[in-house]
C-alpha atoms as a PDB file:
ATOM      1  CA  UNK A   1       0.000   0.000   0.000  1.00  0.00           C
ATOM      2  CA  UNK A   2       1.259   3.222  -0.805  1.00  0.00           C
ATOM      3  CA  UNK A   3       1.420   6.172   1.467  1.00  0.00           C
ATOM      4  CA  UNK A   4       0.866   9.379   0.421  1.00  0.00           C
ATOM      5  CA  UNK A   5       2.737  12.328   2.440  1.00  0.00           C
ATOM      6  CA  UNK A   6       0.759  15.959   1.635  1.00  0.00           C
ATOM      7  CA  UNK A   7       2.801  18.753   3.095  1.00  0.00           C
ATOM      8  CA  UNK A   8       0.618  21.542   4.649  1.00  0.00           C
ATOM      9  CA  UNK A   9       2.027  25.260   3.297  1.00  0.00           C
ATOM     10  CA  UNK A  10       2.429  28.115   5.798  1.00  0.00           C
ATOM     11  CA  UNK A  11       0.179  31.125   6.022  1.00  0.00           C
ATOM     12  CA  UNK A  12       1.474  34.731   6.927  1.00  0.00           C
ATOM     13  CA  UNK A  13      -0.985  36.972   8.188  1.00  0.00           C
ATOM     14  CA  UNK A  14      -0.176  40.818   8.526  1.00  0.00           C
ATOM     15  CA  UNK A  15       1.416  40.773  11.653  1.00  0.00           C
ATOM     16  CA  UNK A  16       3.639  38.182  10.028  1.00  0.00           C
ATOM     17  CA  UNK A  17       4.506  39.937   7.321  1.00  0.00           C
ATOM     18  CA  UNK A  18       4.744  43.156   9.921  1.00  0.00           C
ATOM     19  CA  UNK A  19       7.393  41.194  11.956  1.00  0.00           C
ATOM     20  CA  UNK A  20       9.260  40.070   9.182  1.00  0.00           C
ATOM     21  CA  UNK A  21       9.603  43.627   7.977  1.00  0.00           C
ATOM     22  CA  UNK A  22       7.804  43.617   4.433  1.00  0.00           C
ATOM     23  CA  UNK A  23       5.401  46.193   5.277  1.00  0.00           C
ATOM     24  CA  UNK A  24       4.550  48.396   8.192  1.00  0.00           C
ATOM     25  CA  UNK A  25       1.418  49.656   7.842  1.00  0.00           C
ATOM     26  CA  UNK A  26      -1.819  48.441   5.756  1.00  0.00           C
ATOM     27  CA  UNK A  27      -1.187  51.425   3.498  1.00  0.00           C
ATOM     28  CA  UNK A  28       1.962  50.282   2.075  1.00  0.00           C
ATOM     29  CA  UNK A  29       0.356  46.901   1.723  1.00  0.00           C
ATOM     30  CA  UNK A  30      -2.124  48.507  -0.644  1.00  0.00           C
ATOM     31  CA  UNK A  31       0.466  50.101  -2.779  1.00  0.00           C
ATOM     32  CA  UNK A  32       2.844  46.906  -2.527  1.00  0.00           C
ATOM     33  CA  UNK A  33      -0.081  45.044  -3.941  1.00  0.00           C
ATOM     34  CA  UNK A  34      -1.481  47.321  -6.320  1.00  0.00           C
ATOM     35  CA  UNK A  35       1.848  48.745  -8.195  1.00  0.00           C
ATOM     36  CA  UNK A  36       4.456  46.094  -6.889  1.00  0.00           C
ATOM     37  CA  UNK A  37       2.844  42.913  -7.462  1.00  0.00           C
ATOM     38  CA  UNK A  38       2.706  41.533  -4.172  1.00  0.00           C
ATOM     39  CA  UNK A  39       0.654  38.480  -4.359  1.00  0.00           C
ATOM     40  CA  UNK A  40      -3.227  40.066  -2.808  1.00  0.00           C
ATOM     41  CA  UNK A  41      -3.817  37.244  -0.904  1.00  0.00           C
ATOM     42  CA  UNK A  42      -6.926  34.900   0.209  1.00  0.00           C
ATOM     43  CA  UNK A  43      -9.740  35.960   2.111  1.00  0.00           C
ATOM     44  CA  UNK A  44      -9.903  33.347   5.416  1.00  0.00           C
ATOM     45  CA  UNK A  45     -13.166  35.515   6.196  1.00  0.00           C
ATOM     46  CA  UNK A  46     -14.803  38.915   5.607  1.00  0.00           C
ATOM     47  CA  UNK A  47     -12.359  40.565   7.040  1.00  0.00           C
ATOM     48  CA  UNK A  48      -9.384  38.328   7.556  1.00  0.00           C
ATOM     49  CA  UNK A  49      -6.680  38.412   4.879  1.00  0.00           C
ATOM     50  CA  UNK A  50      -4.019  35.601   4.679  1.00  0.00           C
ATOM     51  CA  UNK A  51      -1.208  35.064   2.323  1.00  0.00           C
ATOM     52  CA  UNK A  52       0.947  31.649   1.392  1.00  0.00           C
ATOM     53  CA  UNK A  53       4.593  32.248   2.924  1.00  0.00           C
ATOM     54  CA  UNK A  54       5.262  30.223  -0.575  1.00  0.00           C
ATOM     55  CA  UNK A  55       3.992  33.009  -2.504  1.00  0.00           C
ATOM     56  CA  UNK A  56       5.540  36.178  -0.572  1.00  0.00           C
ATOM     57  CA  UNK A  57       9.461  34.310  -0.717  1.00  0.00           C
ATOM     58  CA  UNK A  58       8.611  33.771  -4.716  1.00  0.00           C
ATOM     59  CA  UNK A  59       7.577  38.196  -4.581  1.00  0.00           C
ATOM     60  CA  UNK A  60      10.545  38.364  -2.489  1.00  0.00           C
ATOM     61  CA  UNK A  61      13.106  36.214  -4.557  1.00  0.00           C
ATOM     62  CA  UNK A  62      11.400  38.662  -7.562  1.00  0.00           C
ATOM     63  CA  UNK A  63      12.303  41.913  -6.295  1.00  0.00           C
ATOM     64  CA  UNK A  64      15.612  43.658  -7.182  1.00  0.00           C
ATOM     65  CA  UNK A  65      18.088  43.347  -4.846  1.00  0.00           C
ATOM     66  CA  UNK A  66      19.746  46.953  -3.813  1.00  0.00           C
ATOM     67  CA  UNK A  67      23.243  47.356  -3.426  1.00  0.00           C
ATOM     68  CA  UNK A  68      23.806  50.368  -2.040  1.00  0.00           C
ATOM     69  CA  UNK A  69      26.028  52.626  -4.734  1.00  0.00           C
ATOM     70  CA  UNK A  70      22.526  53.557  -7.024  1.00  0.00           C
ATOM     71  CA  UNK A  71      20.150  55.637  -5.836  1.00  0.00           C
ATOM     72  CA  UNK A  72      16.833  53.824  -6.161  1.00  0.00           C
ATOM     73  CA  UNK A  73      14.373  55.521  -8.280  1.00  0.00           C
ATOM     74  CA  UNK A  74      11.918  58.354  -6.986  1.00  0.00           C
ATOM     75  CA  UNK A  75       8.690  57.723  -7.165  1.00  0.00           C
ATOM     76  CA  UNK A  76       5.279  59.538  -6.671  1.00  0.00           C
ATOM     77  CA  UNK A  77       5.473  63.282  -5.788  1.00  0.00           C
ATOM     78  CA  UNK A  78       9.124  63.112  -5.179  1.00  0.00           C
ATOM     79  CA  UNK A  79       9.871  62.219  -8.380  1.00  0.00           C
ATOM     80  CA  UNK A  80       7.718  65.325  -9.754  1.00  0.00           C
ATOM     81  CA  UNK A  81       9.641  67.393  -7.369  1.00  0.00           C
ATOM     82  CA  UNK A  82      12.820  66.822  -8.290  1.00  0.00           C
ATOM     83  CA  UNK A  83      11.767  66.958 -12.321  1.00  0.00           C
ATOM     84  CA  UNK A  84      11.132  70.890 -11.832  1.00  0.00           C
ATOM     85  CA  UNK A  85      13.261  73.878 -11.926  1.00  0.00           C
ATOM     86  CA  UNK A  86      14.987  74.402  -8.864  1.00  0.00           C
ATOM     87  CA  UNK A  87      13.207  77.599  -7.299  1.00  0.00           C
ATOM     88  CA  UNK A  88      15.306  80.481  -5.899  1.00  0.00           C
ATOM     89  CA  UNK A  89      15.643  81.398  -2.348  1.00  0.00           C
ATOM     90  CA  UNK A  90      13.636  83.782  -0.781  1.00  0.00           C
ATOM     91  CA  UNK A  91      15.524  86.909   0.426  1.00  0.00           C
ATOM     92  CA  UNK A  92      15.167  87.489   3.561  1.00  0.00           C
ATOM     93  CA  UNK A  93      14.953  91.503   4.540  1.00  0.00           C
ATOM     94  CA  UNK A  94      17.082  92.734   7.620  1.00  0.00           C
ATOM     95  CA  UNK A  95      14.462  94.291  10.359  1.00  0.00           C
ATOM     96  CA  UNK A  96      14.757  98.108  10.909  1.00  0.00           C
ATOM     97  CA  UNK A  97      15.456  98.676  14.113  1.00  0.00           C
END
């Protein structure tokens, strides 16, 4: 008789991923998922999220590693900022005493 072994995956829930670093706060979970490609996850219930600890190494194993002698790209507003004219400094008038 054969024997069949099924192996049970792992689930992450936010605190997991929280304690492992990948995100801090469910607002950078929103963006990692919806402009990263961080795997969204499966509902457990209404209002329980889970993810596969299989699926968040593969997004992990898939993300550029940084090195630390290029500056990683700027993104939203900052990049923006940094795309305009630099702005003079204000000159500041002496008081009259």
């Amino acid at each position: 008789m054969a024997t069949r072994t099924k192996t049970l995956r792992s689930i992450l829930r936010f605190c997991d991923l929280n304690n492992r670093g990948i995100v801090s706060n469910y607002a950078q979970l929103r963006v990692l998922i919806d402009r990263h490609g961080f795997p969204p996850g499966h509902m457990l219930s209404p209002n329980a999220r889970f993810w596969y600890e299989d699926e968040v190494a593969a997004w992990l194993n898939s993300r550029p590693l940084y090195d630390g002698t290029t500056r990683p790209p700027l993104a939203g507003g900052a990049a923006k900022r940094a795309a305009r004219e630099p702005v003079a400094p204000y000159r500041i008038k002496a008081a009259k005493h």
